[in-house]
N, C-alpha and C. Protein backbone atom coordinates (compact mmCIF):
# COMPACT_ATOMS: atom_id res chain seq x y z
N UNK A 1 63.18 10.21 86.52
CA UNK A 1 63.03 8.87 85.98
C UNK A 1 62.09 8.89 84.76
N UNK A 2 61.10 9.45 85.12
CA UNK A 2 60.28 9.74 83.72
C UNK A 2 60.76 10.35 82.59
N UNK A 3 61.77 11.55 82.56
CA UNK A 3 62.13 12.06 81.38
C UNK A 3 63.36 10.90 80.87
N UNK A 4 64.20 10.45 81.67
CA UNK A 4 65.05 9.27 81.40
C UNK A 4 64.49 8.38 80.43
N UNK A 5 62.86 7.98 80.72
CA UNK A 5 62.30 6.64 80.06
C UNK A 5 61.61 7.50 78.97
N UNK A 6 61.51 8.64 78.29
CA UNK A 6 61.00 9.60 77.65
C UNK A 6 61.72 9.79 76.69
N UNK A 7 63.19 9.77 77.05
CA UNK A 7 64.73 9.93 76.43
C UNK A 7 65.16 8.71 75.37
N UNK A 8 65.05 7.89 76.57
CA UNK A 8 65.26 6.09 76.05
C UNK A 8 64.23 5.63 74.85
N UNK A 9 62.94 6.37 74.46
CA UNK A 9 62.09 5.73 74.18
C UNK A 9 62.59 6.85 72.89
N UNK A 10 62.64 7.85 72.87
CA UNK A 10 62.88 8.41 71.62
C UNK A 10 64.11 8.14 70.63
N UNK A 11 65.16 7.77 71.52
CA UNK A 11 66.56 7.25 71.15
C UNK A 11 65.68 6.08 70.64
N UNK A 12 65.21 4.90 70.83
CA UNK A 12 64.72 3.77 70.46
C UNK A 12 63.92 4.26 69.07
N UNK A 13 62.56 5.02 68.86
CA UNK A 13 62.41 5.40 67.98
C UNK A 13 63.08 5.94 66.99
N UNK A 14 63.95 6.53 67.18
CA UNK A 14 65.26 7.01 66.13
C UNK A 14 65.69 6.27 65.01
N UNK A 15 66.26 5.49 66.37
CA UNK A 15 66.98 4.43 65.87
C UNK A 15 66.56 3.28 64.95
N UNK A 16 65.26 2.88 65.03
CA UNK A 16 64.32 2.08 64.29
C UNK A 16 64.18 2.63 63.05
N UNK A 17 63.61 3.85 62.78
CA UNK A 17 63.17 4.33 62.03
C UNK A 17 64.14 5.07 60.84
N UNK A 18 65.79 5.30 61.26
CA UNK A 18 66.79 5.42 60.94
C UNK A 18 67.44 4.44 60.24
N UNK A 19 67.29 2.92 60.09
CA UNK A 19 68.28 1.77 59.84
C UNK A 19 68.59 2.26 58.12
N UNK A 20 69.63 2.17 57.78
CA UNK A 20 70.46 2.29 56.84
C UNK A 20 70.50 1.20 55.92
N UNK A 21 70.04 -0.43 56.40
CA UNK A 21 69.88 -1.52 55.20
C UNK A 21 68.65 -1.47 54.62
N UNK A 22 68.37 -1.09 53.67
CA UNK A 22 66.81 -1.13 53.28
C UNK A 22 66.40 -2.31 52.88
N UNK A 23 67.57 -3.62 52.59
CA UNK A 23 66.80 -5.00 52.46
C UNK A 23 66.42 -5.62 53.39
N UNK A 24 66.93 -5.33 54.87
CA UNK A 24 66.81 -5.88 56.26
C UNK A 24 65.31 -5.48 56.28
N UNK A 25 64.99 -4.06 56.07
CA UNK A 25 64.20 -3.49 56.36
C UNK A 25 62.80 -4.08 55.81
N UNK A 26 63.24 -4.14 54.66
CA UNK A 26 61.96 -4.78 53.93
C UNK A 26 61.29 -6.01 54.43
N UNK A 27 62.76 -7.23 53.93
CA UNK A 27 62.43 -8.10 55.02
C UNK A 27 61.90 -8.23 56.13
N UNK A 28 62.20 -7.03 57.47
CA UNK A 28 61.17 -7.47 58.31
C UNK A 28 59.69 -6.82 58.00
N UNK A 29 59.59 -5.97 57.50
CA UNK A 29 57.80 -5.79 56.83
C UNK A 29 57.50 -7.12 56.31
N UNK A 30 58.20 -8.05 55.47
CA UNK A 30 57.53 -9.36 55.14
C UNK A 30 57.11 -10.14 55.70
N UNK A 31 58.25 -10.28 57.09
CA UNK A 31 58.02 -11.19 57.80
C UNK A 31 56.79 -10.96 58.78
N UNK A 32 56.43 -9.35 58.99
CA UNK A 32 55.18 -9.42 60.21
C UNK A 32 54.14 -9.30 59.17
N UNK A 33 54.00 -9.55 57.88
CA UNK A 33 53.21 -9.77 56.87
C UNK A 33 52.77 -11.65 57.08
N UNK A 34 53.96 -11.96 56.86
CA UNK A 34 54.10 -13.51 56.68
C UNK A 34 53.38 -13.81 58.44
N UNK A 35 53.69 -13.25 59.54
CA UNK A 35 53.01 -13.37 60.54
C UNK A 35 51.04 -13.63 60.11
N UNK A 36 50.97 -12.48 60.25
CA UNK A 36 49.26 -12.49 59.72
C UNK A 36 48.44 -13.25 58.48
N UNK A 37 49.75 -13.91 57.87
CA UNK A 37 48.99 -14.77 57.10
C UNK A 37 49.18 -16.26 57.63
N UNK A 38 49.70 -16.81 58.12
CA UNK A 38 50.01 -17.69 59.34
C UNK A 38 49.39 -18.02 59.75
N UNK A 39 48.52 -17.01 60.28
CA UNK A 39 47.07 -17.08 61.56
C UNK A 39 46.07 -17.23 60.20
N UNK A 40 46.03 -16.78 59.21
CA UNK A 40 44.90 -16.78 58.30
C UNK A 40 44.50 -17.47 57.57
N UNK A 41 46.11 -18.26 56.60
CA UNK A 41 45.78 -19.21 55.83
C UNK A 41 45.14 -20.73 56.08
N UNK A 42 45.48 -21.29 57.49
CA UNK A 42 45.10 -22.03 58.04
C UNK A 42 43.43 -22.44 58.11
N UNK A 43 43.10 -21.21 58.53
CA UNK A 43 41.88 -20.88 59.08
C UNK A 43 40.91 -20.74 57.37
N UNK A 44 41.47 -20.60 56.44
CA UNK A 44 40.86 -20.42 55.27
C UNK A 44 40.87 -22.13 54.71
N UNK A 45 41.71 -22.33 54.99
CA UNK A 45 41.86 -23.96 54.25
C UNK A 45 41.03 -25.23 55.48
N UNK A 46 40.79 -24.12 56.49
CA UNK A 46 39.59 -24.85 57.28
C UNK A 46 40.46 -26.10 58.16
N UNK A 47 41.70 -25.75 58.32
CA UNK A 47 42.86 -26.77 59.22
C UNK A 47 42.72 -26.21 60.65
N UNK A 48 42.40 -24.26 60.73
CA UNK A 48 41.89 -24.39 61.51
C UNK A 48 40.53 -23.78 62.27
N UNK A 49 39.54 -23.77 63.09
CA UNK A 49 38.90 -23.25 63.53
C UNK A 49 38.30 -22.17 62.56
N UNK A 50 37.33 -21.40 62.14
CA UNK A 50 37.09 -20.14 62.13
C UNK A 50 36.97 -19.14 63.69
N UNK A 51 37.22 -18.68 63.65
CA UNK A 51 37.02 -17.42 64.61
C UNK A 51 37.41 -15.99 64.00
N UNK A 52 35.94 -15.18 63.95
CA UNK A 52 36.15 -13.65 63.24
C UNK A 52 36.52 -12.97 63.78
N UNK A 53 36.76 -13.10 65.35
CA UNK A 53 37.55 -11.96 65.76
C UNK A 53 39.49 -12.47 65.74
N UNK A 54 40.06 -13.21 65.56
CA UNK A 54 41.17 -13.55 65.09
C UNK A 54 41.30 -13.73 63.80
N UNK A 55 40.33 -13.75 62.94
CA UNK A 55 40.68 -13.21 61.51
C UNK A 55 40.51 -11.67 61.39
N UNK A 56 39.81 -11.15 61.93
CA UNK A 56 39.61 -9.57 61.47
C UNK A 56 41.15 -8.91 62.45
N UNK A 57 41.63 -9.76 63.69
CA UNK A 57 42.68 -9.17 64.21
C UNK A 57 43.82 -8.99 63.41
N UNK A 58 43.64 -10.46 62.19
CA UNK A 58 45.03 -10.99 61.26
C UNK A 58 44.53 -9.87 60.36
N UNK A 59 43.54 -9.51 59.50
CA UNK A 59 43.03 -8.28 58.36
C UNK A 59 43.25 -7.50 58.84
N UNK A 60 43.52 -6.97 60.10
CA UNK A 60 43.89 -5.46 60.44
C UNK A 60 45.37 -5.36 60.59
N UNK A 61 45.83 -6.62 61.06
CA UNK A 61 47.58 -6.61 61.33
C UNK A 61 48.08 -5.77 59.75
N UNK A 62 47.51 -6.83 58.79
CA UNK A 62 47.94 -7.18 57.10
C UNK A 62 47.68 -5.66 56.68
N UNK A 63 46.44 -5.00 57.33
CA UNK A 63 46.09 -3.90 56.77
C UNK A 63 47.07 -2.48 57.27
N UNK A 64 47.46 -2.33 58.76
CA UNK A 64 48.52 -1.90 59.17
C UNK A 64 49.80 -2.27 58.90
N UNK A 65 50.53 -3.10 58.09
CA UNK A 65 51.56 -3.36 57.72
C UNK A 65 51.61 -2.79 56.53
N UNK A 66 50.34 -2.98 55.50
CA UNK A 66 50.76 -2.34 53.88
C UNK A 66 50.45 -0.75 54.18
N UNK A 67 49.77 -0.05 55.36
CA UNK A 67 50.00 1.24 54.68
C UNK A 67 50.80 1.93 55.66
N UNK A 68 51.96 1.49 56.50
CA UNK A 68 52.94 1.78 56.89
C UNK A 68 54.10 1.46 55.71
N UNK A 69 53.94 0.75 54.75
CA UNK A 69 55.17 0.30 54.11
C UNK A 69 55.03 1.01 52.86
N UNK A 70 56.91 1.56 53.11
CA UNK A 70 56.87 2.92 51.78
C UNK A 70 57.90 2.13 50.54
N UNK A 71 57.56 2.05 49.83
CA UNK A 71 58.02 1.01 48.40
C UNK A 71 59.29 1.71 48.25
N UNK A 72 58.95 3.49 48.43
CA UNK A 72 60.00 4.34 48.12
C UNK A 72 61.31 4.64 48.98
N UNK A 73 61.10 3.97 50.15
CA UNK A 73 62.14 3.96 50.87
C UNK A 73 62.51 2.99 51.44
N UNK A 74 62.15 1.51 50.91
CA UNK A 74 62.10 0.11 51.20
C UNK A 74 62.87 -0.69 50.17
N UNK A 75 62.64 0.10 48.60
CA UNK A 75 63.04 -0.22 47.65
C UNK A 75 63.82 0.47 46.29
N UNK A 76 64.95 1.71 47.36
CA UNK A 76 64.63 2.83 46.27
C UNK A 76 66.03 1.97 45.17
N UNK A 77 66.13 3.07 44.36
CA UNK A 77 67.34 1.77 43.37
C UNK A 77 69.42 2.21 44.11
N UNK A 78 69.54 1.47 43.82
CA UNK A 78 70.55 0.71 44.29
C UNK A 78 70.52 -0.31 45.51
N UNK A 79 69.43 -0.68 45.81
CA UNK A 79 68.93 -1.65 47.02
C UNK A 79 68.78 -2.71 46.65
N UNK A 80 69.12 -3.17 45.36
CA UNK A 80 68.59 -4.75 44.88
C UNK A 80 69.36 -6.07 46.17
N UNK A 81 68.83 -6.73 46.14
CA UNK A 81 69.44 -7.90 46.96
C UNK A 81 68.39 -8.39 47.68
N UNK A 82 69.02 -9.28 48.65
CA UNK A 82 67.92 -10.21 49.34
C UNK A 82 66.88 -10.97 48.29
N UNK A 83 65.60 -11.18 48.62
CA UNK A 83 64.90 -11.75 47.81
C UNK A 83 63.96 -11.31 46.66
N UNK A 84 64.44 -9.88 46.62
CA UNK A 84 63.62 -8.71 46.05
C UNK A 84 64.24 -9.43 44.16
N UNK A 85 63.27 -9.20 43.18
CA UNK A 85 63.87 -10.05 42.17
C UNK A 85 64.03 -8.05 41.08
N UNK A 86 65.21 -8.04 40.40
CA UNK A 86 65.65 -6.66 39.63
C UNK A 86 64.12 -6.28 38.85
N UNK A 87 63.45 -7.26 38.80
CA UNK A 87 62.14 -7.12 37.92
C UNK A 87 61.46 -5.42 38.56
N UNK A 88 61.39 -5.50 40.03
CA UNK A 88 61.05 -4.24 40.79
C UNK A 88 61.42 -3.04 40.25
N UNK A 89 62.66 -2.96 40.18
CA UNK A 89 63.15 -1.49 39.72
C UNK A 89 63.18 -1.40 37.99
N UNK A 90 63.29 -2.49 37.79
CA UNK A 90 62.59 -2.42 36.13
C UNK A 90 60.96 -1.72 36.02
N UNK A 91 60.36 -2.62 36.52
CA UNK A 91 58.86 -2.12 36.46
C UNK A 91 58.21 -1.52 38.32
N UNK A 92 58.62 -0.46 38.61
CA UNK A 92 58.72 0.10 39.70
C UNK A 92 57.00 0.38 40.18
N UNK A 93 56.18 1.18 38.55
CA UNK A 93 55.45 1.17 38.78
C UNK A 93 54.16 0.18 38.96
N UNK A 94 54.66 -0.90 38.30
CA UNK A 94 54.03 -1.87 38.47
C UNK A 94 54.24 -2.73 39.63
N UNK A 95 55.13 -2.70 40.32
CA UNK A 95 54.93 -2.80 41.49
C UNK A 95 54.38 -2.28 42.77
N UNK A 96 54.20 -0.66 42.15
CA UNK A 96 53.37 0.04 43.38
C UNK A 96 52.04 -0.33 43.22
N UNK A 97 51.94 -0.80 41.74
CA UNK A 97 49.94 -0.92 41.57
C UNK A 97 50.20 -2.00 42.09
N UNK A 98 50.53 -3.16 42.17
CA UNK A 98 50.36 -4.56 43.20
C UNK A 98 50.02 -4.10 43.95
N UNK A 99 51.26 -3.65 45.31
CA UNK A 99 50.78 -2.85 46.30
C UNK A 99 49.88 -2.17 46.47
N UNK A 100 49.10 -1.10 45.77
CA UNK A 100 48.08 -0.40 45.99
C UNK A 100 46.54 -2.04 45.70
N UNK A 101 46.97 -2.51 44.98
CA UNK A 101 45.83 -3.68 44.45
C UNK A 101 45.60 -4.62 45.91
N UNK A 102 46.58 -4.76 46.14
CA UNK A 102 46.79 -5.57 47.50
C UNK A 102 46.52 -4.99 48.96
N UNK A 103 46.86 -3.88 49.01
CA UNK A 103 46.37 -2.96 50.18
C UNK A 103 44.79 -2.67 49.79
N UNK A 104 44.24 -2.57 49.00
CA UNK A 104 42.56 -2.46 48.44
C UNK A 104 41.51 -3.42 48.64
N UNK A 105 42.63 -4.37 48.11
CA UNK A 105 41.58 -6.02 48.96
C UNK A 105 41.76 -5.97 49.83
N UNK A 106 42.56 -6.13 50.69
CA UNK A 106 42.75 -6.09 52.41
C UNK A 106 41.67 -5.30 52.78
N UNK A 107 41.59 -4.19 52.32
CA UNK A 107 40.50 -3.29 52.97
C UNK A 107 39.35 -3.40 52.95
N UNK A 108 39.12 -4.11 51.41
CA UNK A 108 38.05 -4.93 51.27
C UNK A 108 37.15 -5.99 52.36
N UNK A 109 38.66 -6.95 52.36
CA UNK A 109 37.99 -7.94 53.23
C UNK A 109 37.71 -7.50 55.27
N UNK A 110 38.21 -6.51 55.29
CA UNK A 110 38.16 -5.69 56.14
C UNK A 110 36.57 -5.25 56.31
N UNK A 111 35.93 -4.35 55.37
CA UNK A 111 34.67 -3.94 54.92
C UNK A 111 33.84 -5.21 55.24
N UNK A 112 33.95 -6.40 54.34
CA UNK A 112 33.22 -7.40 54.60
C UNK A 112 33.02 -8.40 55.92
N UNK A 113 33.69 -8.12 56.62
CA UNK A 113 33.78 -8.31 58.48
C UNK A 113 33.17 -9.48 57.82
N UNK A 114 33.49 -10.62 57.94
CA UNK A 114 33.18 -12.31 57.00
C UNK A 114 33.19 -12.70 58.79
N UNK A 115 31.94 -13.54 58.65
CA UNK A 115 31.30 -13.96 60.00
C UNK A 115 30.87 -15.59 60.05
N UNK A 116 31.81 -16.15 58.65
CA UNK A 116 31.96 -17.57 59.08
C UNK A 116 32.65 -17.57 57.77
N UNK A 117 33.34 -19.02 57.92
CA UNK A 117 34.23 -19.58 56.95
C UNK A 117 33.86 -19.19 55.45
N UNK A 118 32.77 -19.49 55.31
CA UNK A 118 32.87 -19.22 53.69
C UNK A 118 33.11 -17.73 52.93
N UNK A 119 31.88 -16.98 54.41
CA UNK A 119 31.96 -15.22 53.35
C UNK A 119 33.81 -14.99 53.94
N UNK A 120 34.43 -15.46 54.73
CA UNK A 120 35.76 -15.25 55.03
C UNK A 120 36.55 -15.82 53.95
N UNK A 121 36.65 -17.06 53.25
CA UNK A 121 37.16 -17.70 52.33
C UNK A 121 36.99 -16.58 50.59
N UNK A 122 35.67 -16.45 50.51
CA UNK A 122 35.01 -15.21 49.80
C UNK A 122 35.81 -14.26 49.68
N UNK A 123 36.21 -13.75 50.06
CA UNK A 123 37.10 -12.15 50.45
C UNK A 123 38.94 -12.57 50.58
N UNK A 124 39.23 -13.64 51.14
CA UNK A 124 40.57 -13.52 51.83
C UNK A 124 41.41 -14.63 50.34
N UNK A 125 40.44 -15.09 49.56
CA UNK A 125 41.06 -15.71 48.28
C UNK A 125 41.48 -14.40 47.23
N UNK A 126 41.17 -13.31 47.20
CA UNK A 126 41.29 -12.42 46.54
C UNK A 126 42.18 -11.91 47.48
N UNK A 127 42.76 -11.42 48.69
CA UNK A 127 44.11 -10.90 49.59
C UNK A 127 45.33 -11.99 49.14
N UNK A 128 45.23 -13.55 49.17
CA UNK A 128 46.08 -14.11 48.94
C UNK A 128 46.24 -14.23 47.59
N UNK A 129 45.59 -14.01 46.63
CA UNK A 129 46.14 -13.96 45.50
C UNK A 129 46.88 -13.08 44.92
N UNK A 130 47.26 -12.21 45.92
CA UNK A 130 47.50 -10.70 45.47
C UNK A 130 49.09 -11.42 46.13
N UNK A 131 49.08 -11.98 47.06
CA UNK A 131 50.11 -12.44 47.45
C UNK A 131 51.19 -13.27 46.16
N UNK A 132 50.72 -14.08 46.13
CA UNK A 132 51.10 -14.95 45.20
C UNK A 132 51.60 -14.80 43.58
N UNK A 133 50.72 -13.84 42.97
CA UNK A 133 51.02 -13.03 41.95
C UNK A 133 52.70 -12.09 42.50
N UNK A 134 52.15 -11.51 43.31
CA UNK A 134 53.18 -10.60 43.54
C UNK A 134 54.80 -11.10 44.19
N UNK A 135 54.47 -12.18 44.13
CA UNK A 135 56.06 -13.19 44.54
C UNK A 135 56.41 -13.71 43.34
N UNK A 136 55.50 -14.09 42.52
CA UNK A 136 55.64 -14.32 41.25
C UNK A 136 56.48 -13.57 40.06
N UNK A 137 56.00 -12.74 40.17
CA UNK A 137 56.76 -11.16 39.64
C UNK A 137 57.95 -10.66 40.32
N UNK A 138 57.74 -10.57 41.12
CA UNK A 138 59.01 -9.61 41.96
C UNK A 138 59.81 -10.29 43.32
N UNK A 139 59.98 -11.52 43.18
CA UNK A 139 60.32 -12.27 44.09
C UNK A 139 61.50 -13.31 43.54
N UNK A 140 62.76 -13.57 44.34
CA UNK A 140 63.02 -14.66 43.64
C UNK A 140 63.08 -15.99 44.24
């Protein structure tokens, strides 16, 4: 029974890690992106609560999502579609420096473990702007 559920679990990994649509794919990196900012933006615009250990849970989600996500195999060219805007594979590299700019603040605000609303507001206005720029550009 154990090598069975050993079997099952690697077939499952395979298979995940295998998918063949790379816009599906992307998409769901956005969406458990779009998760952690959910819990965050709220909490920055002060709608809801502060609590630092559910913001540093949402900065670590955000922070494990960008450096699992490979631009190069998420976005290589002939993948245009979905909401990805052609601007990407035009300026490819300028899209990895977003990404690298954006994975840097995260880590940032990570570093700064923000222990009430404001030093949290402080730090997480510079993660979301990285957001916003970068939909701007490469989004349609």
């Amino acid at each position: 029974m154990k090598y069975l559920a050993i079997a099952a679990s690697m077939l499952l990994l395979g298979t995940t890690a295998a998918s063949a649509d790379a816009v599906e794919d992307r998409q769901a990196y956005m969406k458990e992106r779009g998760g952690a900012m959910r819990v965050l933006v709220p909490i920055a615009q002060a709608k809801n609560p502060f609590d630092a250990a559910a913001v540093m849970d949402a900065l670590q989600a955000l922070e494990a999502n960008a450096e699992k996500l490979d631009i190069d195999a998420l976005w290589p060219a002939g993948s245009e579609g979905g909401k990805s805007s052609p601007k990407i594979w035009e300026d490819m590299d300028g899209f990895k420096a977003a990404h690298e700019k954006y994975d840097a603040d995260v880590e940032a605000a990570i570093a700064a473990n923000p222990q009430d609303l404001a030093s949290f507001q402080a730090v997480f206005g510079t993660v979301a702007s990285n957001c916003g720029s970068c939909h701007e550009a490469y989004r349609l």
